[in-house]
Protein backbone atom coordinates (compact mmCIF):
# COMPACT_ATOMS: atom_id res chain seq x y z
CA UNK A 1 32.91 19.05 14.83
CA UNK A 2 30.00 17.75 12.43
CA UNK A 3 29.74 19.81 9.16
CA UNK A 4 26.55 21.64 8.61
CA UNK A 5 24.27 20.25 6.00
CA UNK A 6 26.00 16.54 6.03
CA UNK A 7 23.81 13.89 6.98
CA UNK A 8 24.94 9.97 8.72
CA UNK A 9 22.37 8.07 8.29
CA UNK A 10 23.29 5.76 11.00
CA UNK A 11 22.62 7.86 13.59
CA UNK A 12 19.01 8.74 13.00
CA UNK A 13 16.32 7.24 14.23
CA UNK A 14 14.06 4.59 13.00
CA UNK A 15 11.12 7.39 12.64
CA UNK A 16 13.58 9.83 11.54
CA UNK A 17 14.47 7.45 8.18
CA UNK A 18 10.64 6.42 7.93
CA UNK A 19 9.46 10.50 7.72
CA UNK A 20 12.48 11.16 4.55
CA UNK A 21 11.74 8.03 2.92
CA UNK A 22 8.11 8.92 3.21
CA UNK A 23 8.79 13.06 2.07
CA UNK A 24 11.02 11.61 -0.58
CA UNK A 25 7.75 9.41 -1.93
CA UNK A 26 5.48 11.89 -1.72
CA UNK A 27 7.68 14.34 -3.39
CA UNK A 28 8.26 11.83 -6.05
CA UNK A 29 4.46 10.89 -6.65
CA UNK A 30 3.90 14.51 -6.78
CA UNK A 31 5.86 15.34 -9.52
CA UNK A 32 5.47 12.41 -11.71
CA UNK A 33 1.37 12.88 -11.24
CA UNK A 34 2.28 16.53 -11.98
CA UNK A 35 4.24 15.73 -15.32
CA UNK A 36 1.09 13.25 -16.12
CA UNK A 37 -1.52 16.30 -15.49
CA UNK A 38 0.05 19.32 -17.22
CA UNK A 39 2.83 18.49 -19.63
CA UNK A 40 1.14 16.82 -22.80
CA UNK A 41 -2.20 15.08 -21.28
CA UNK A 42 -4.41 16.07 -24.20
CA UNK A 43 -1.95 14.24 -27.15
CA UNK A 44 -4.09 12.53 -28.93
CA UNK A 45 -4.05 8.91 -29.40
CA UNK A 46 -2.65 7.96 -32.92
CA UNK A 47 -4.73 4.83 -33.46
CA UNK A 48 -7.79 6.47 -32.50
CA UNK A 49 -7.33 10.75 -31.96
CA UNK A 50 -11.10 10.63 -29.48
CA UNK A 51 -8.85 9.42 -27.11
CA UNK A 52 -5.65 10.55 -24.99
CA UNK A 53 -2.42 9.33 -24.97
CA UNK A 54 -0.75 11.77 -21.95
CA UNK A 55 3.51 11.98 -22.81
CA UNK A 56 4.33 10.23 -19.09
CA UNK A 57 1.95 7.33 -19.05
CA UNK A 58 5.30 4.97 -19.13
CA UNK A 59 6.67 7.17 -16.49
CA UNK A 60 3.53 7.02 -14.34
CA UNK A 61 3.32 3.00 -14.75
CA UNK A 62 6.90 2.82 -14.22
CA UNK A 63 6.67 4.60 -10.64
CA UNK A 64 3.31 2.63 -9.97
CA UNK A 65 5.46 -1.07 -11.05
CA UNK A 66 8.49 0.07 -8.45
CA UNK A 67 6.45 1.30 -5.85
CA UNK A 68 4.43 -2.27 -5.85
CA UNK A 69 7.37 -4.37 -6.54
CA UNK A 70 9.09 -2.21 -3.28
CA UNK A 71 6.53 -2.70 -0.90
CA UNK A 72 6.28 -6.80 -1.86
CA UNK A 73 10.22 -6.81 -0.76
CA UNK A 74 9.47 -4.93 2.08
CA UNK A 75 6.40 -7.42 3.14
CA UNK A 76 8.64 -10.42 2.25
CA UNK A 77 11.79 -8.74 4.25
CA UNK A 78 9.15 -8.05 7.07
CA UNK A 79 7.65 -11.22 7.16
CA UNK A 80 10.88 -12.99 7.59
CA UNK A 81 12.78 -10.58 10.13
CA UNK A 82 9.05 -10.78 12.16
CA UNK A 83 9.39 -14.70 11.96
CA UNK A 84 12.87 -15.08 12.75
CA UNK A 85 12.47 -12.66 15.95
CA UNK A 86 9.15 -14.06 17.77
CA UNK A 87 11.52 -17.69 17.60
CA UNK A 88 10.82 -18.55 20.82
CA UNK A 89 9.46 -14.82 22.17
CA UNK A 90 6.78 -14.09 23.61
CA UNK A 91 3.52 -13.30 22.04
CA UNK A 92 3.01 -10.33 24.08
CA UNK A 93 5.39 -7.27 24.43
CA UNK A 94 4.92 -4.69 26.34
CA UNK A 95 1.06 -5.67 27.24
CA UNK A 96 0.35 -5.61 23.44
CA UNK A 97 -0.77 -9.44 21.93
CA UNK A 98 1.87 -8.68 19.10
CA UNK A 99 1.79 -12.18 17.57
CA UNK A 100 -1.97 -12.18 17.59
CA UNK A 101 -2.41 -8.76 15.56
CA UNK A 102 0.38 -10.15 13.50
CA UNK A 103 -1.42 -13.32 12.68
CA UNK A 104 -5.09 -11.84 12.53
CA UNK A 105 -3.67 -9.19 10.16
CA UNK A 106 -2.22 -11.57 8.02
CA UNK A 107 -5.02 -13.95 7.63
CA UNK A 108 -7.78 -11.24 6.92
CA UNK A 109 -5.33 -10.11 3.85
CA UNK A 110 -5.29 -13.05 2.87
CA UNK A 111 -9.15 -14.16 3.22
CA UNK A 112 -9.87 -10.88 1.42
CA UNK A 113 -7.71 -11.24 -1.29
CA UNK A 114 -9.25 -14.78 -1.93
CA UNK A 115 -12.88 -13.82 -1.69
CA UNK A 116 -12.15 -10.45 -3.58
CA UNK A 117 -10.48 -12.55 -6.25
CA UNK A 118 -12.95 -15.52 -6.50
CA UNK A 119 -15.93 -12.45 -6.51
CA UNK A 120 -14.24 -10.29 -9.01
CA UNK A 121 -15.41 -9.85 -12.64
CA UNK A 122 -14.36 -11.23 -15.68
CA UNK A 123 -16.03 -9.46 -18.10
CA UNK A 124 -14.41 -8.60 -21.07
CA UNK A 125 -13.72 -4.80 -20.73
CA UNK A 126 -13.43 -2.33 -23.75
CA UNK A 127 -10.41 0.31 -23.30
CA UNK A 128 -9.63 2.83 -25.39
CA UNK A 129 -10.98 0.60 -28.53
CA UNK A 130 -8.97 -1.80 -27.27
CA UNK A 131 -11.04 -5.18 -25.78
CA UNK A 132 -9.28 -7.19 -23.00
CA UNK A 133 -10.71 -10.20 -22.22
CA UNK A 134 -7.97 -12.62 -20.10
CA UNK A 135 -10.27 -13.81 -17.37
CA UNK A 136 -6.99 -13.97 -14.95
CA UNK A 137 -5.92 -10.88 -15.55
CA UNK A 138 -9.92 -8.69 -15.16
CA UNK A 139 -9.99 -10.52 -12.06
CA UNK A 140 -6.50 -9.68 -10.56
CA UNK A 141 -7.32 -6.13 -10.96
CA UNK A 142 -10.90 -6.28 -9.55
CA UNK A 143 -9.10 -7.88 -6.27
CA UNK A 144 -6.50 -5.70 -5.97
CA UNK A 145 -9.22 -2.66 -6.69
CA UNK A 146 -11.67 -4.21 -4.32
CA UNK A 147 -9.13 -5.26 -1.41
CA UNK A 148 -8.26 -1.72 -1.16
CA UNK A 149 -11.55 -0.13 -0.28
CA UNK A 150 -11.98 -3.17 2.09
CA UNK A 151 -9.18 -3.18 3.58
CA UNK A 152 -9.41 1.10 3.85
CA UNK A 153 -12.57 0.24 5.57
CA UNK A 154 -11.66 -2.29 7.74
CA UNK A 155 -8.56 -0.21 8.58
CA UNK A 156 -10.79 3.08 9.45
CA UNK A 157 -13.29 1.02 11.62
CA UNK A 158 -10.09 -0.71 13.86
CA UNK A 159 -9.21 3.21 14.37
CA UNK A 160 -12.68 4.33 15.34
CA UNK A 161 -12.72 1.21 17.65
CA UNK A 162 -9.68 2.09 19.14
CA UNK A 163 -10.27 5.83 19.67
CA UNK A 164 -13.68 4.79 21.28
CA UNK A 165 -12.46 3.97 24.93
CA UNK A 166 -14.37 1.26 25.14
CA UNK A 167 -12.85 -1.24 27.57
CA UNK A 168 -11.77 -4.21 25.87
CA UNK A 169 -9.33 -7.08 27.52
CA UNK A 170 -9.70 -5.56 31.38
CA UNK A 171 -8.16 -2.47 30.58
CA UNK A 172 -10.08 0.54 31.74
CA UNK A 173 -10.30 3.62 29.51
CA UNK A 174 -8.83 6.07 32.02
CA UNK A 175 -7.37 8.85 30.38
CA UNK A 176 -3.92 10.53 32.44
């Protein structure tokens, strides 16, 4: 007889993991940007009090670090597992050119990041008093910033596409 209220993680499914690991982040990013909002936002900065210096700004970066450095371990562990399984498989499973959308997803990250990188400013910036001025760095952040919102939109237009019906590859758009 299984206890009430015990959970084996082994025996849930794939989607069943993904949607508590997913509740569990947004939970988490909820209460940290919560923390940041409405416990101590208005301190004032002790260098310069005309600006703020919220309590959980290390908290906030902290959570913003692990999240990236997460989903870079994730993308290498994915990467690899994807590589190591198509050894010799087919391109296409189940009528779906797997491989290709692998490989065309891939490359237009990686275009974007380069042309979002070798586009990106390098102004010197002014920030809280402070002045940064490390080319690298101003540069980084306008790619990252940039291949966001391009990616978003390239993301939003594949999902208009694909909610179109328009017939594409000799399928026909014959709803059941």
């Amino acid at each position: 007889m299984k206890r009430a209220g015990k959970t084996n993680i082994g025996n849930m499914s794939a989607d069943r993991i993904a949607g508590r690991v997913f509740l569990l982040l947004i939970v988490a990013a909820a209460v940290v940007f919560g923390a940041f909002y409405l416990f101590g936002f208005s301190v004032p900065y002790e260098e310069n009090p005309n600006y703020n210096a919220p309590m959980f700004t290390d908290v906030l970066i902290g959570l913003a670090y692990t999240l990236v450095v997460l989903a870079v371990v994730l993308i290498g562990v994915s990467v690899v597992r994807d590589i190591k399984t198509r050894m010799g498989g087919d391109a296409v499973s189940n009528g779906i050119p797997s491989a290709r959308i692998m490989y065309s997803t891939a490359g237009t990250s990686a275009v974007v990041l380069l042309i979002t990188f070798l586009s990106g400013s390098s102004e010197p910036m002014e920030i809280n008093g402070r002045m940064y001025g490390s080319a690298v760095w101003l540069k980084l952040s306008d790619m990252f910033i940039n291949t966001s919102a391009v990616l978003m939109v390239i993301a939003v237009i594949c999902v208009v596409f694909g909610l179109s019906g328009i017939v594409r590859g000799g399928r026909s758009s014959k709803k059941c």
